[in-house]
N, C-alpha and C. Protein backbone atom coordinates (compact mmCIF):
# COMPACT_ATOMS: atom_id res chain seq x y z
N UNK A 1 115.43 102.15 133.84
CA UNK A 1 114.61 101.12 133.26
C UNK A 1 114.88 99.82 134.04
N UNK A 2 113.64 99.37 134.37
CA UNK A 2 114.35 97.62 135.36
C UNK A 2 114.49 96.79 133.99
N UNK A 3 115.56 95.80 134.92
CA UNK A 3 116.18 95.08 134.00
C UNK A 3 115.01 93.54 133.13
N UNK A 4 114.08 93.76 133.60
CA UNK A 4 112.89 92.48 132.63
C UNK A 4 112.96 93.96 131.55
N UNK A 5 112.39 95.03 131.93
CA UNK A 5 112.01 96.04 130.26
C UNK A 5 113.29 95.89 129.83
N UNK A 6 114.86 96.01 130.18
CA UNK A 6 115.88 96.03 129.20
C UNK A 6 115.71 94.62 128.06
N UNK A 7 115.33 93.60 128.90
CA UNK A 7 115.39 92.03 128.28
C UNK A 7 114.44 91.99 127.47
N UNK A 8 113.48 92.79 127.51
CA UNK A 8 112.17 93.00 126.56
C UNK A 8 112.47 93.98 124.83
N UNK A 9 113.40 95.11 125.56
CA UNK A 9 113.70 95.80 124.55
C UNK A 9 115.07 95.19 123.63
N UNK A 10 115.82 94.87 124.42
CA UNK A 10 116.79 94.39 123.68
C UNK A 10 116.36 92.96 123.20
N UNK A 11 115.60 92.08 123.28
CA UNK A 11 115.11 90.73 122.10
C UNK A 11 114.16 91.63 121.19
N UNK A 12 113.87 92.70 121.32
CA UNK A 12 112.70 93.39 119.91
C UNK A 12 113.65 93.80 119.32
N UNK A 13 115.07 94.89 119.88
CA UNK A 13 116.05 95.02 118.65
C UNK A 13 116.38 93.73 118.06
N UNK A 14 117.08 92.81 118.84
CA UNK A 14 117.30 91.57 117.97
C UNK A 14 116.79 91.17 116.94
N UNK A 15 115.12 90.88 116.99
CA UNK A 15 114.41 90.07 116.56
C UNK A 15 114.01 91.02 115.39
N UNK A 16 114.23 92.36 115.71
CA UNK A 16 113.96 92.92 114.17
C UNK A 16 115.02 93.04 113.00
N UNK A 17 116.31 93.50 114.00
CA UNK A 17 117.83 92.88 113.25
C UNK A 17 117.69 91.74 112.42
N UNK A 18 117.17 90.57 113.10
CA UNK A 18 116.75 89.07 112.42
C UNK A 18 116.22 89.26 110.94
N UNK A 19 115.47 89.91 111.30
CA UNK A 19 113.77 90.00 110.36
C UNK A 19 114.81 90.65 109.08
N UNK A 20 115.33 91.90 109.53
CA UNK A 20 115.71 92.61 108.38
C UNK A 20 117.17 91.78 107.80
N UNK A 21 117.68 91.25 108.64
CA UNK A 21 118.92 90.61 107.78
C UNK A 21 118.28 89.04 106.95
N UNK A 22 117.06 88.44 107.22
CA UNK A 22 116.84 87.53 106.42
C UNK A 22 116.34 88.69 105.31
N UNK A 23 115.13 89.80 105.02
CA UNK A 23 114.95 90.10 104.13
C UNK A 23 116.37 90.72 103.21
N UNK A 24 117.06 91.05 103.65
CA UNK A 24 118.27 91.12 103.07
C UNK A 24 118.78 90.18 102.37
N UNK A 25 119.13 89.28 102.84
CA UNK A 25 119.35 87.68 102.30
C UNK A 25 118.52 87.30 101.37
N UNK A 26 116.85 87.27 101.33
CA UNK A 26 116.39 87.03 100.22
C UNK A 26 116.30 88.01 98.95
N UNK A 27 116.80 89.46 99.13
CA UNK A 27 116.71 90.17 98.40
C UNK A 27 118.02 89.87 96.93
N UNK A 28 119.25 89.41 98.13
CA UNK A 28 120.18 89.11 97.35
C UNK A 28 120.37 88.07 96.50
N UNK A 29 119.31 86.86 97.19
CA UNK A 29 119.42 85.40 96.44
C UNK A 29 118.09 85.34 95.72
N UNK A 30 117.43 86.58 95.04
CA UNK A 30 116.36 86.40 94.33
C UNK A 30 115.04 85.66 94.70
N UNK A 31 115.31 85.25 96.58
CA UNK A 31 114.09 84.89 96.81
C UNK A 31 112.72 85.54 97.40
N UNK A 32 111.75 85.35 97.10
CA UNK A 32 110.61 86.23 97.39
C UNK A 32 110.29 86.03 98.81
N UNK A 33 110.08 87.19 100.05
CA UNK A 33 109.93 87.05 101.42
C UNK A 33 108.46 87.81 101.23
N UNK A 34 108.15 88.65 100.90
CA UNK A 34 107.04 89.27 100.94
C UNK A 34 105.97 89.40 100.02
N UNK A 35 105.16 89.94 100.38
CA UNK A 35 104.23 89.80 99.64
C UNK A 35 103.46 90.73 98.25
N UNK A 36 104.58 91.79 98.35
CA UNK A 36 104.94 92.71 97.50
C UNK A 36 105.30 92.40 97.28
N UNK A 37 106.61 91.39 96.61
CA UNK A 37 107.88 91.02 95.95
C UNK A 37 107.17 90.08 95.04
N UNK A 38 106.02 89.29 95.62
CA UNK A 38 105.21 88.47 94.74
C UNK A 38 104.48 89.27 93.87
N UNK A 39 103.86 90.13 94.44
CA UNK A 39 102.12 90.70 93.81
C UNK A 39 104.07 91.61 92.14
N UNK A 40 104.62 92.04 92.92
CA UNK A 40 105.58 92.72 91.56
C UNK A 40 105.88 91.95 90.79
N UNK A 41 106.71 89.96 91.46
CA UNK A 41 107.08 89.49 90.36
C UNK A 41 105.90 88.90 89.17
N UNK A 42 104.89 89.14 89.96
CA UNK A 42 103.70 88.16 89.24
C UNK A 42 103.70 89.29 88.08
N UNK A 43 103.35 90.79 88.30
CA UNK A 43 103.45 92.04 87.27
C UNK A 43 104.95 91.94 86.07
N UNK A 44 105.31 91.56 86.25
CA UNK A 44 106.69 91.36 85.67
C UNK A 44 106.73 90.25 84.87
N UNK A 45 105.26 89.23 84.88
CA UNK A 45 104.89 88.07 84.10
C UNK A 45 103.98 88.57 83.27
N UNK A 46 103.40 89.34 83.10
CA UNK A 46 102.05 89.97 82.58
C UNK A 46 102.35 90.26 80.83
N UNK A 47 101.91 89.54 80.47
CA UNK A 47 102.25 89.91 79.07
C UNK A 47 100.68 90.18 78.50
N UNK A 48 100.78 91.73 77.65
CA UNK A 48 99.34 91.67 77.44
C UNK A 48 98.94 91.38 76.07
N UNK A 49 97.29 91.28 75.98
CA UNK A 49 97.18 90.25 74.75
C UNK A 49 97.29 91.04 73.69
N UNK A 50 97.23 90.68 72.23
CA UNK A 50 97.64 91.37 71.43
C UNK A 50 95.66 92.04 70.56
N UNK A 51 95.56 92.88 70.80
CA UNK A 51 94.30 93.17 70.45
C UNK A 51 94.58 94.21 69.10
N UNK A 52 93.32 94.32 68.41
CA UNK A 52 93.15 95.52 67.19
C UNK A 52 93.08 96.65 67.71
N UNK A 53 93.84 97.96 67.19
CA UNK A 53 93.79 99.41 67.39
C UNK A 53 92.75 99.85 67.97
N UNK A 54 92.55 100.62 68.96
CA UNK A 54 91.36 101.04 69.27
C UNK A 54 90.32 99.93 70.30
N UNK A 55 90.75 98.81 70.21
CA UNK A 55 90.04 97.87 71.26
C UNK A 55 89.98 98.57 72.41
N UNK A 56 89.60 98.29 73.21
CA UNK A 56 88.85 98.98 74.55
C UNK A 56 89.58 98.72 75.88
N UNK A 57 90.10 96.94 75.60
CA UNK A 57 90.56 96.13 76.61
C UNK A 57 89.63 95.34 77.42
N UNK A 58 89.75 95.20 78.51
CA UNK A 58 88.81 94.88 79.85
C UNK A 58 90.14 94.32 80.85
N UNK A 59 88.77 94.00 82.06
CA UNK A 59 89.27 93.53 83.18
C UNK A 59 88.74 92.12 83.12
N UNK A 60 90.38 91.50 84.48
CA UNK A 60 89.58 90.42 84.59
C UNK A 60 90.58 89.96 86.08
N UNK A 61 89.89 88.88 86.96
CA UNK A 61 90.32 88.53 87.76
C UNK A 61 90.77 87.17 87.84
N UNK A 62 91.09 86.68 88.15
CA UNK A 62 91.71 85.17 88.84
C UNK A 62 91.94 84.94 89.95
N UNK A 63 91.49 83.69 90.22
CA UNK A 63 91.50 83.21 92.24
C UNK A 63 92.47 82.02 91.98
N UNK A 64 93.54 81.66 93.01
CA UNK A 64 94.49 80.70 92.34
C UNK A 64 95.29 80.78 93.73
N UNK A 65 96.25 79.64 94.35
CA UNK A 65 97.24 79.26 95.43
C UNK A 65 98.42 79.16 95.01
N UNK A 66 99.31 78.66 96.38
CA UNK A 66 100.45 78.61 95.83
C UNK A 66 100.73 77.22 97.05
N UNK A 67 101.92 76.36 96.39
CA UNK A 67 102.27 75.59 97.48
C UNK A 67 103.43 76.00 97.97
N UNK A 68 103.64 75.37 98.95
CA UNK A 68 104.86 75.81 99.73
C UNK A 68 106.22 76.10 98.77
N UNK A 69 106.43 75.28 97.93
CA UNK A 69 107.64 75.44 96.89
C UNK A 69 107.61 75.92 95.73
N UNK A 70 106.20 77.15 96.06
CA UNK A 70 105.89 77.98 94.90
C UNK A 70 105.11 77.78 93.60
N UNK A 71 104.23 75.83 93.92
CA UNK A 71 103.99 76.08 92.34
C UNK A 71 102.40 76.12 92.34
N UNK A 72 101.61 76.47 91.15
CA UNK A 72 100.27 76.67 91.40
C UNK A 72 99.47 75.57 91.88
N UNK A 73 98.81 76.00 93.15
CA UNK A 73 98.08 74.35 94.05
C UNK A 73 96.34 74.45 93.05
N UNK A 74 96.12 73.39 92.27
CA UNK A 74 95.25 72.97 91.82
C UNK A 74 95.21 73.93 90.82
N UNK A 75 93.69 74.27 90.29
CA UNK A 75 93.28 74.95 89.01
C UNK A 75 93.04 76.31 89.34
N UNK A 76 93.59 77.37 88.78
CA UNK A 76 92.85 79.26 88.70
C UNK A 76 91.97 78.80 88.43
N UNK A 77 91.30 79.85 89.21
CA UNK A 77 89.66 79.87 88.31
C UNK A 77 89.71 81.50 88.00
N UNK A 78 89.06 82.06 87.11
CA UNK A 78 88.52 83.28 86.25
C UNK A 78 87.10 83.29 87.43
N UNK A 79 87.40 84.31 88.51
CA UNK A 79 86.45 84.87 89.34
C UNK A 79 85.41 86.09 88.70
N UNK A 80 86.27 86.81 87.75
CA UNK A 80 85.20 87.83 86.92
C UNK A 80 86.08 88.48 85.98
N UNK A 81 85.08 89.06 84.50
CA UNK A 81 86.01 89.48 83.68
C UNK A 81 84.60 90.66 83.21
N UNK A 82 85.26 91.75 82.59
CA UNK A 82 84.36 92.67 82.05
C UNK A 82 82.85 92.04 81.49
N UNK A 83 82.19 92.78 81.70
CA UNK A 83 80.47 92.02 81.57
C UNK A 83 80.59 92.56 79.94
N UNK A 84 80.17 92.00 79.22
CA UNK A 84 79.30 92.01 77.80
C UNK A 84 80.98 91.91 76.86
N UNK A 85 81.82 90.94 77.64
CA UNK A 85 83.20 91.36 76.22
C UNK A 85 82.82 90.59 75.32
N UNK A 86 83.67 90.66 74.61
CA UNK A 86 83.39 89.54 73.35
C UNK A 86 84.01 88.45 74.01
N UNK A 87 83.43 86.72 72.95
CA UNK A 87 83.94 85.63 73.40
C UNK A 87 85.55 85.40 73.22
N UNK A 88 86.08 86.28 71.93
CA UNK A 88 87.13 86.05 71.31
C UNK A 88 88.36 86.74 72.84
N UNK A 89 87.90 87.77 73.24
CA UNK A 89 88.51 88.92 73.83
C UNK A 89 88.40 88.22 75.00
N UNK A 90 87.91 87.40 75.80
CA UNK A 90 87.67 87.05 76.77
C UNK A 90 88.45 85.62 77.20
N UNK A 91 88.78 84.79 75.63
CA UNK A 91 89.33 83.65 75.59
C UNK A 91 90.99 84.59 75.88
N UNK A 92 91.26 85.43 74.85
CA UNK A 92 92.80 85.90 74.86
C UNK A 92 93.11 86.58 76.22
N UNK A 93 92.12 86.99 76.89
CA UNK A 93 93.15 87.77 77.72
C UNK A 93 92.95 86.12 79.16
N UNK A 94 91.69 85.44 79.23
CA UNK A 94 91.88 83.96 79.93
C UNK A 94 93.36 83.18 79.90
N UNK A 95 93.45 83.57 78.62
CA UNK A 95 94.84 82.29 78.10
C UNK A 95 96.07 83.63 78.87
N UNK A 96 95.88 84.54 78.46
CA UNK A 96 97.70 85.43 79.23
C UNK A 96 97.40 85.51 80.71
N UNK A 97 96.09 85.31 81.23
CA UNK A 97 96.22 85.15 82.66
C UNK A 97 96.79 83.67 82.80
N UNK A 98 96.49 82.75 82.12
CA UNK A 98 97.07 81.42 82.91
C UNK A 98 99.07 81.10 82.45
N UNK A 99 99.09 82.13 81.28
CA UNK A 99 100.32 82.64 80.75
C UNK A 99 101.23 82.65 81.91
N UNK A 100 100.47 84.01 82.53
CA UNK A 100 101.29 85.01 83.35
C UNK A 100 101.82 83.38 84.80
N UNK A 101 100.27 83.09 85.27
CA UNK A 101 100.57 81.99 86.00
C UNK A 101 101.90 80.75 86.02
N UNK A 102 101.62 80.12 84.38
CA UNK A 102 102.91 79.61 84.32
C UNK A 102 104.06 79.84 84.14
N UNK A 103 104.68 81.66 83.75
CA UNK A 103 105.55 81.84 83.53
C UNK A 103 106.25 82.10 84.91
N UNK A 104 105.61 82.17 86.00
CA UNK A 104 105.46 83.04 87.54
C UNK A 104 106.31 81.99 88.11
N UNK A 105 105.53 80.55 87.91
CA UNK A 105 105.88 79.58 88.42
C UNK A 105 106.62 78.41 88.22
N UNK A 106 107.24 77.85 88.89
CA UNK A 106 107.42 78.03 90.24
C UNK A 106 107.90 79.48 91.02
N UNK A 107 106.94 80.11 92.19
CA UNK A 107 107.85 80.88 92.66
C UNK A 107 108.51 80.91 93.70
N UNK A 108 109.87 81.77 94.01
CA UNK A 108 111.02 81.50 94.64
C UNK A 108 110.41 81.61 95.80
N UNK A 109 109.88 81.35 96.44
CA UNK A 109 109.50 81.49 98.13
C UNK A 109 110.37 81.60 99.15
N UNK A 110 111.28 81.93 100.01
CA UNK A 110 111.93 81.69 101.18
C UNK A 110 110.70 80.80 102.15
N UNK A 111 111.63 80.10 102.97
CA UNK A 111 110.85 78.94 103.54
C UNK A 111 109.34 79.95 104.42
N UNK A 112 109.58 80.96 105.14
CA UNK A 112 109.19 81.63 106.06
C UNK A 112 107.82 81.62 105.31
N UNK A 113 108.23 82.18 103.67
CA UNK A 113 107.43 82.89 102.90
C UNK A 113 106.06 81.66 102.50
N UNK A 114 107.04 80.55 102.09
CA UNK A 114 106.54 79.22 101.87
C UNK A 114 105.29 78.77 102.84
N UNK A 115 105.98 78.95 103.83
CA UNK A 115 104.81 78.37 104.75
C UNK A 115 103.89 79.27 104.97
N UNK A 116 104.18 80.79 105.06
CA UNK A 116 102.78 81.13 104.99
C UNK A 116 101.85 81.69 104.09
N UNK A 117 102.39 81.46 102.77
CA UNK A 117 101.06 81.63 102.06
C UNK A 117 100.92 80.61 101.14
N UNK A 118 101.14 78.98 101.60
CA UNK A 118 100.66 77.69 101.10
C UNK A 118 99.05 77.58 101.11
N UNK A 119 98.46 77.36 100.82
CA UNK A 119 97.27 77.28 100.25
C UNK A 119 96.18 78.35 100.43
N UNK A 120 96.87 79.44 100.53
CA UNK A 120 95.87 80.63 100.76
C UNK A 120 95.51 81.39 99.64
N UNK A 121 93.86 81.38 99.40
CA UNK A 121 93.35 81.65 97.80
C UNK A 121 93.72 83.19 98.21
N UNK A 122 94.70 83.56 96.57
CA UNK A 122 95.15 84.45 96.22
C UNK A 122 93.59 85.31 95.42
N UNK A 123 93.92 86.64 95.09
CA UNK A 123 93.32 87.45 93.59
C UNK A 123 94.05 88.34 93.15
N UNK A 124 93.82 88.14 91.90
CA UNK A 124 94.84 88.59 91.15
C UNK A 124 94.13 89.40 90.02
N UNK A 125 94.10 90.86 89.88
CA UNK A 125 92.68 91.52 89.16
C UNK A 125 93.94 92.40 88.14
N UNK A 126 93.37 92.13 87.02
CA UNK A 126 94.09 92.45 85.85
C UNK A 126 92.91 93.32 85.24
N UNK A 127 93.65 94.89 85.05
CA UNK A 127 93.03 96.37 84.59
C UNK A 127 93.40 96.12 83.10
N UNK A 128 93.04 96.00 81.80
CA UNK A 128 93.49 96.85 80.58
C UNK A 128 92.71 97.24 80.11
N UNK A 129 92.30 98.29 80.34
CA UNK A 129 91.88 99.29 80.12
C UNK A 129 92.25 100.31 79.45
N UNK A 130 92.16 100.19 77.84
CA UNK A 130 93.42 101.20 77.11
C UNK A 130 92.66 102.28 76.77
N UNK A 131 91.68 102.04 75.82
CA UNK A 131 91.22 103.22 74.76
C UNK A 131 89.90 103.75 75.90
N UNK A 132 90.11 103.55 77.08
CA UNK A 132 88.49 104.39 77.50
C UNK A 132 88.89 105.69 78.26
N UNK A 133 87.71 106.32 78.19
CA UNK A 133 87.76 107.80 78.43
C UNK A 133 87.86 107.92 80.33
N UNK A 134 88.98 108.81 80.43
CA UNK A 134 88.26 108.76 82.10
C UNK A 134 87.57 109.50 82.39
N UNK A 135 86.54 109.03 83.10
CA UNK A 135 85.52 110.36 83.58
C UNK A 135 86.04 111.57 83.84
N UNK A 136 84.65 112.38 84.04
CA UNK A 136 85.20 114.02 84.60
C UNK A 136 85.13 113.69 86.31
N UNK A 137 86.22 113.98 87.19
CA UNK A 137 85.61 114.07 88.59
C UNK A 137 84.60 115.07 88.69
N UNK A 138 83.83 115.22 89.45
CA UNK A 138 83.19 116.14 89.78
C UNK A 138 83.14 116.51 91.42
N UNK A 139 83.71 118.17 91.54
CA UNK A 139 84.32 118.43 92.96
C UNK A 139 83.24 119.42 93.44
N UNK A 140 82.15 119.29 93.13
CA UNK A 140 80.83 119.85 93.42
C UNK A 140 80.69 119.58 95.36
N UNK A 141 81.15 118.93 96.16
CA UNK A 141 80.89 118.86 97.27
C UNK A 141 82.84 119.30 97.87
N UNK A 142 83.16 119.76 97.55
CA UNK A 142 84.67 120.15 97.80
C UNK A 142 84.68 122.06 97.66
N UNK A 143 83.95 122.53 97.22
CA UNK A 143 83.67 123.72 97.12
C UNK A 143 84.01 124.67 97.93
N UNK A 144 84.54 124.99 98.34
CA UNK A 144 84.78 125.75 99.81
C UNK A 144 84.18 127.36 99.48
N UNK A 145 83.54 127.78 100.88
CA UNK A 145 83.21 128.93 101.22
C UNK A 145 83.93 129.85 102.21
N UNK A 146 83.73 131.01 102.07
CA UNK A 146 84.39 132.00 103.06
C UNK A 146 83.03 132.68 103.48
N UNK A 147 83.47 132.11 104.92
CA UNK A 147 82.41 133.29 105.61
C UNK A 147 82.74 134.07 106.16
């Protein structure tokens, strides 16, 4: 191997050594590096609303930032929520999305993390979906033949 490819390969071991000993570091000091660690801690805020037996649930989404030191940049907005819910059902599960928001925040960012996802509109799509039926698949084009 000439010695520029050794200098090439050996700064990519380095630089991934790097990579993995900061995620290490934030794993241990509870700070969030990725972007899975967010989309989980945000799940880990989710408290769901308290509905009557048999309610149905719905969906709903939220568009919302973050600033560099983790806290929510300006107002969520409610991007979409199940079509025809009720007003009542629609206010409760609105209010545990902005719940979930303030309980989230501030979040722990590592600086790395900080800077790059400062003002970048997030979504955040919340399933409850309790009492509905799941469809039948239908494997009508999966059929296999022997010829």
């Amino acid at each position: 191997m000439p010695p520029r490819s050794r200098l090439i390969v050996i700064a990519a071991l380095l630089a991934c050594g790097a990579i993995g000993a900061a995620a290490a570091a934030a794993e241990t000091t509870g700070k969030i590096d990725t972007l899975e660690q967010m989309w989980t801690r945000l799940r880990q805020c989710w408290q769901l609303p308290t509905l009557p037996p048999g309610h149905p649930g719905m969906q709903i989404t939220a568009l919302f930032s973050f600033t560099r030191s983790g806290e929510i940049l300006g107002r969520p907005q409610i991007t979409f929520e199940t079509p025809n819910a009720a007003e009542a059902d629609s206010i409760a599960y609105r209010t545990a999305v902005m719940e979930t928001l303030q309980r989230c925040s501030p979040m722990p960012f590592t600086e790395g993390m900080g800077d790059a996802i400062a003002g970048r509109p997030l979504r955040l799509r919340f399933d409850d979906r309790r009492n509905v039926p799941k469809p039948i698949e239908r494997r009508a084009w999966l059929t296999t033949k022997i010829l």
